[in-house]
C-alpha atoms as a PDB file:
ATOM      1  CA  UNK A   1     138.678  92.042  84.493  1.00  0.00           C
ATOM      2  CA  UNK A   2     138.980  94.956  86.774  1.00  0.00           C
ATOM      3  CA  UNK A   3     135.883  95.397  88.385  1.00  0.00           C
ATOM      4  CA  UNK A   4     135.698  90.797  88.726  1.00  0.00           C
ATOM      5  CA  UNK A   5     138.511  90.964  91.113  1.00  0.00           C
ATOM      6  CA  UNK A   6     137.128  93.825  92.862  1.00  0.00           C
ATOM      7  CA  UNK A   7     133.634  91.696  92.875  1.00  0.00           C
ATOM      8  CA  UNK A   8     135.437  88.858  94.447  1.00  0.00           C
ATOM      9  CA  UNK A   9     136.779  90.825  96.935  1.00  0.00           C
ATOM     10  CA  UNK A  10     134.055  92.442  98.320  1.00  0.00           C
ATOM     11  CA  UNK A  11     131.990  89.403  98.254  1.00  0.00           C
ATOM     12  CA  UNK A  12     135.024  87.644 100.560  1.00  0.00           C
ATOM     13  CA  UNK A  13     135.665  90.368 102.721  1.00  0.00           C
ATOM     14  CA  UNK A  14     131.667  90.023 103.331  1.00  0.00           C
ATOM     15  CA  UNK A  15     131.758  86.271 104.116  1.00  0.00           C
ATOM     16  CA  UNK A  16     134.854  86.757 106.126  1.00  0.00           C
ATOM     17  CA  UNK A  17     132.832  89.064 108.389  1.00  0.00           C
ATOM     18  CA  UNK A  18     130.247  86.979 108.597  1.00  0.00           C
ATOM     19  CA  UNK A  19     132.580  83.901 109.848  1.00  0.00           C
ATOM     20  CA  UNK A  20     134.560  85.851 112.653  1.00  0.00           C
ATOM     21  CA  UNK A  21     133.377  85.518 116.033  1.00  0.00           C
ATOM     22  CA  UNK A  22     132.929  89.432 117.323  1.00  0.00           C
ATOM     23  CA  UNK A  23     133.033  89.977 121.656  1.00  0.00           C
ATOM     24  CA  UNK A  24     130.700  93.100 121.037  1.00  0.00           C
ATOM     25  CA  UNK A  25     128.403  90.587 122.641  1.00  0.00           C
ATOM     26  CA  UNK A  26     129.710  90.943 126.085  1.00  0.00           C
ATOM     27  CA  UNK A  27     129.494  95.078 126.097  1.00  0.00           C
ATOM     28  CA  UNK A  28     125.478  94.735 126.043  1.00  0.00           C
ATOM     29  CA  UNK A  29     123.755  96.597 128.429  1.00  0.00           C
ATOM     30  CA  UNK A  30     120.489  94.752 128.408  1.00  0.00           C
ATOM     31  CA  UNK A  31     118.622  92.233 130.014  1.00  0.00           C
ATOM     32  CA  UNK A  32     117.009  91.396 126.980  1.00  0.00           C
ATOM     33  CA  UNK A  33     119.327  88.859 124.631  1.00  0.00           C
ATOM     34  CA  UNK A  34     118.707  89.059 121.400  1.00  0.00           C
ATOM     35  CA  UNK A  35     118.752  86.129 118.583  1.00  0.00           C
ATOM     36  CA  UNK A  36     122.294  85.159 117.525  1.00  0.00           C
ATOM     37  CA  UNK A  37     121.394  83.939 114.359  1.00  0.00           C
ATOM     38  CA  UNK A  38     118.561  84.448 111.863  1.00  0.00           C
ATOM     39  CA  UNK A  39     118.391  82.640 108.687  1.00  0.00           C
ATOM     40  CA  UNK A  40     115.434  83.937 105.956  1.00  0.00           C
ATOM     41  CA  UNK A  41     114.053  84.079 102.643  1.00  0.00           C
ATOM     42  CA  UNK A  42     113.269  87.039 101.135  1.00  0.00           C
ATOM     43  CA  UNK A  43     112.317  88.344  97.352  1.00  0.00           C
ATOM     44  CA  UNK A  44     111.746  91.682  96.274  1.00  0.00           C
ATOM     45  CA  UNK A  45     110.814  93.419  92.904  1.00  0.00           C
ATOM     46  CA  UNK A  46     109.956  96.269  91.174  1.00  0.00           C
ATOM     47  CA  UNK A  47     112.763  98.375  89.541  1.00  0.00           C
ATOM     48  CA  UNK A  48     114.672  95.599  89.829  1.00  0.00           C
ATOM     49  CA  UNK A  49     114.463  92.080  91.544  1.00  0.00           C
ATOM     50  CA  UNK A  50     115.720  90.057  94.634  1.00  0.00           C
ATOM     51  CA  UNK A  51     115.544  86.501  96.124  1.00  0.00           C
ATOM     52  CA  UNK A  52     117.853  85.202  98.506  1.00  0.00           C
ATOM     53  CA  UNK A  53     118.329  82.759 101.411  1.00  0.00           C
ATOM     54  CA  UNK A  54     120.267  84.813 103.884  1.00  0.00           C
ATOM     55  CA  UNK A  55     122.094  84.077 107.049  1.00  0.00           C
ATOM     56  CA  UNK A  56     122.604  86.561 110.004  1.00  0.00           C
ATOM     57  CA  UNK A  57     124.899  86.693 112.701  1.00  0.00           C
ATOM     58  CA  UNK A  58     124.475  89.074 115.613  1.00  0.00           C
ATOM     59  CA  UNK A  59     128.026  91.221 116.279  1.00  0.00           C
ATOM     60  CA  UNK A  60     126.341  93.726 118.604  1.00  0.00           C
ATOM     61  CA  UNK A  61     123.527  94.306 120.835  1.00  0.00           C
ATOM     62  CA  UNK A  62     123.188  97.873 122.888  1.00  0.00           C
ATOM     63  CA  UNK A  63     120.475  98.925 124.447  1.00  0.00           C
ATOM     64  CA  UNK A  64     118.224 100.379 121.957  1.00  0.00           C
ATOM     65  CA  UNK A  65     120.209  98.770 118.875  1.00  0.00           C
ATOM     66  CA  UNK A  66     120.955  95.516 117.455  1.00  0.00           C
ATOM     67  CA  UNK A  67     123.330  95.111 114.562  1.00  0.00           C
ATOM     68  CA  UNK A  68     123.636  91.585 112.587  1.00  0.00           C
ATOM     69  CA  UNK A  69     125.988  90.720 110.235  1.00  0.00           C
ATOM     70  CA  UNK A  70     124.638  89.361 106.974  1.00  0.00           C
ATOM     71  CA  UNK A  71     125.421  86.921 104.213  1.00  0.00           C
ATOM     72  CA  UNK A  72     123.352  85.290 101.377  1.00  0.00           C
ATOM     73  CA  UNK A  73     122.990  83.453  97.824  1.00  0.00           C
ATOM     74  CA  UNK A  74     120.323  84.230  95.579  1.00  0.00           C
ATOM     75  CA  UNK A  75     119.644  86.007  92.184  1.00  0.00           C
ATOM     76  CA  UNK A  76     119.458  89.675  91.495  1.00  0.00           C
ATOM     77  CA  UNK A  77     119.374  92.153  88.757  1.00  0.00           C
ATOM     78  CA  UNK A  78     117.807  95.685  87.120  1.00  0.00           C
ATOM     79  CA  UNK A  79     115.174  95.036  85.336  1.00  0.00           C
ATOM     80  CA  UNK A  80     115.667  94.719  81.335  1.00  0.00           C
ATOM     81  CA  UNK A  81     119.554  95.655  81.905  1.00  0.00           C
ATOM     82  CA  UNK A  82     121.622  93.016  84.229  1.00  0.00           C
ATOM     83  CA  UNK A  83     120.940  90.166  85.991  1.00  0.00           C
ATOM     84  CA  UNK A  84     121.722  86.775  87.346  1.00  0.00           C
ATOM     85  CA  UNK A  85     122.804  84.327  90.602  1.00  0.00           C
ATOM     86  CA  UNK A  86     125.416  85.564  93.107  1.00  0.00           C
ATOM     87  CA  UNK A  87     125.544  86.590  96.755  1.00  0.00           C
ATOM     88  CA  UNK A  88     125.275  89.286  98.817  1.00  0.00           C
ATOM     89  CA  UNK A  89     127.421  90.798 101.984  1.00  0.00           C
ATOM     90  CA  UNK A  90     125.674  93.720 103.994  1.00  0.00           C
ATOM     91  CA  UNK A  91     124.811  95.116 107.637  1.00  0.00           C
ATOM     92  CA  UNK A  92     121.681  94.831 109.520  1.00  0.00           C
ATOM     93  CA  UNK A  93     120.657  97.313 111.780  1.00  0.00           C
ATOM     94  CA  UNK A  94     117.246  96.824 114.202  1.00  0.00           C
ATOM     95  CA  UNK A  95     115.816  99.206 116.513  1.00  0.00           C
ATOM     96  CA  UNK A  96     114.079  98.248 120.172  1.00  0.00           C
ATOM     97  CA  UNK A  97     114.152  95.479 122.264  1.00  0.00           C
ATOM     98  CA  UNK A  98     110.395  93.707 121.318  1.00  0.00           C
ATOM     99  CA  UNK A  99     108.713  91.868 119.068  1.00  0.00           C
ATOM    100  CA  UNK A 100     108.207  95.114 116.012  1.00  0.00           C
ATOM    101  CA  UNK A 101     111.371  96.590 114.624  1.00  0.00           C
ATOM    102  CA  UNK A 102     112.090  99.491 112.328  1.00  0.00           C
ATOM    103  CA  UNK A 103     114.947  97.813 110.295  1.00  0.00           C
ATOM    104  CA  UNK A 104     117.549  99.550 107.997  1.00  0.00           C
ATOM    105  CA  UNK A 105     120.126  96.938 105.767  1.00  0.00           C
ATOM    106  CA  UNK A 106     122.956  97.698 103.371  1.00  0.00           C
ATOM    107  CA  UNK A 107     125.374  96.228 101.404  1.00  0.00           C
ATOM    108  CA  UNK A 108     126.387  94.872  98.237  1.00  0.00           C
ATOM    109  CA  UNK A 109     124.962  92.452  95.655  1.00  0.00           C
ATOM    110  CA  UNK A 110     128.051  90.406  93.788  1.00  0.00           C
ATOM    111  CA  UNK A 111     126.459  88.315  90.823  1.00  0.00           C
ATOM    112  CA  UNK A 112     127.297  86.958  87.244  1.00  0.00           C
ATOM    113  CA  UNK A 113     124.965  88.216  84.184  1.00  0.00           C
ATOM    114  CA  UNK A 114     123.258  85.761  82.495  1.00  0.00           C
ATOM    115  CA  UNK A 115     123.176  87.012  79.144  1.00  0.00           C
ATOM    116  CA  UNK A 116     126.702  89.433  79.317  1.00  0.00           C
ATOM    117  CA  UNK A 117     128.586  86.646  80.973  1.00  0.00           C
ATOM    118  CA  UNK A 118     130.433  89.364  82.674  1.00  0.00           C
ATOM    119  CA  UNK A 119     130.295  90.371  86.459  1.00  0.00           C
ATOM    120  CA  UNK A 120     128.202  93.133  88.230  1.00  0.00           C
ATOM    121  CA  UNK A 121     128.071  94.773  91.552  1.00  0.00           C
ATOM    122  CA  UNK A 122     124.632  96.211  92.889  1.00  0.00           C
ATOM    123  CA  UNK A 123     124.071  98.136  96.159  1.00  0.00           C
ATOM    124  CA  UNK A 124     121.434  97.041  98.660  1.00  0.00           C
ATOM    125  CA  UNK A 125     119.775  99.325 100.580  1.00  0.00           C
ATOM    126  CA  UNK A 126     116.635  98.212 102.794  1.00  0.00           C
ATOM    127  CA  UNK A 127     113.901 100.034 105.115  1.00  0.00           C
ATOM    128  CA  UNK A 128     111.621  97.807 106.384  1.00  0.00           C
ATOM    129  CA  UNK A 129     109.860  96.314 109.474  1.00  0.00           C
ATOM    130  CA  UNK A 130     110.557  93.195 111.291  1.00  0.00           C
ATOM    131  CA  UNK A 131     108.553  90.921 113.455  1.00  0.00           C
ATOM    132  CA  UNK A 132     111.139  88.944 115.880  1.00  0.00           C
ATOM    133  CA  UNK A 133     110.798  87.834 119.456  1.00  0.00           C
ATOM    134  CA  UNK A 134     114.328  88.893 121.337  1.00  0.00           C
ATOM    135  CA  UNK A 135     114.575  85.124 122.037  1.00  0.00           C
ATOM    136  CA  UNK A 136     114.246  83.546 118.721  1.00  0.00           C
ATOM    137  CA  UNK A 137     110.953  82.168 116.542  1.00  0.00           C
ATOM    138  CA  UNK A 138     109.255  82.926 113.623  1.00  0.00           C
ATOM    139  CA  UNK A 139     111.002  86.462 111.573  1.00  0.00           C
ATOM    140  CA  UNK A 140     108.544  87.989 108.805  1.00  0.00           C
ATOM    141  CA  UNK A 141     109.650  91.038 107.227  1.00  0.00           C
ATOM    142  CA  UNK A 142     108.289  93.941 104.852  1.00  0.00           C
ATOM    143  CA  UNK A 143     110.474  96.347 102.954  1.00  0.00           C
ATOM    144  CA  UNK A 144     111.287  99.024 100.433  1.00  0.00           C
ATOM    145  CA  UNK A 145     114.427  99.551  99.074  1.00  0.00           C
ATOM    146  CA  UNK A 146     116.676 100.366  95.836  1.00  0.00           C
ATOM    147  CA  UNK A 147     115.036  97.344  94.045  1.00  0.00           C
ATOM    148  CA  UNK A 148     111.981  97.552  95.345  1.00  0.00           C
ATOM    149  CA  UNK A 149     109.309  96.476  97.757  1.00  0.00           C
ATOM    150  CA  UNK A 150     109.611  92.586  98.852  1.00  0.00           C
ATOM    151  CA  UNK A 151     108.781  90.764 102.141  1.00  0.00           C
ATOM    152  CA  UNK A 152     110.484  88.011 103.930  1.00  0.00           C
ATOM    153  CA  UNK A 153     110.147  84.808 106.217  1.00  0.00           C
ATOM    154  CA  UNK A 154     112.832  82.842 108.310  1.00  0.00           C
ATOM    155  CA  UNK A 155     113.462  81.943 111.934  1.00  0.00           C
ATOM    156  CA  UNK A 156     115.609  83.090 114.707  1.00  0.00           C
ATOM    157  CA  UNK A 157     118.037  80.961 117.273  1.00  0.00           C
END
């Protein structure tokens, strides 16, 4: 019952973050201006599995970094041990100004077993590239990370 509550916390102090306008915008240094918001599918799998829809909202962009807030619903799990839907709360963190980032993401998966009918917490941990023009368009996206290797596809605004 414990670990439910601390589930549902996590998973709303994520979304609340996500939902609260940050004025890191206006410290930016650049000329460049970035994407405010991204939205993407992505699925991974090997040790485990991944798919989510996943919505991004940019809370800072320096010169050399740009860091996104991130939200999501999907399904997620370890293979043969836990699984099931939930959603996810985490940090994005791109590199450069261009069209080819190095990309690093983490956070927390929040989701409901299938089969225990119980709750479980999974950490999300990302390296990856990203294709995305500073002023929006297609996103595609290649990774590795704690559940695997998985690619993804959305758009930026």
């Amino acid at each position: 019952m414990k670990s439910r509550f601390y589930a549902y916390q996590v998973l709303f102090i994520g979304m609340l973050s996500l939902s609260l306008n940050n004025k890191a915008d206006a410290q930016s240094v650049d000329e460049t201006t970035f994407s405010k918001v991204n939205l993407y599918a992505d699925v991974g799998a090997h040790f485990g599995y991944q798919a989510s829809i996943n919505f991004e909202r940019q809370i800072y962009s320096g010169k050399k970094l740009t860091w996104y807030a991130r939200g999501g619903l999907g399904a997620s799990g370890v293979i043969m041990t836990t699984g099931g839907p939930g959603g996810l709360a985490a940090i994005t963190m791109l590199t450069g100004k261009k069209n080819k980032h190095f990309e690093i993401n983490a956070g927390t998966f929040v989701g409901k077993d299938i089969e225990l009918d119980k709750m479980y917490v999974l950490p999300l941990i990302d390296f990856g590239y990203r294709y995305q023009k500073p002023e929006g368009g297609l996103i595609f996206k290649a990774k590795v990370g704690f559940l695997g290797l998985g690619i993804g596809l959305g758009y930026a605004f």
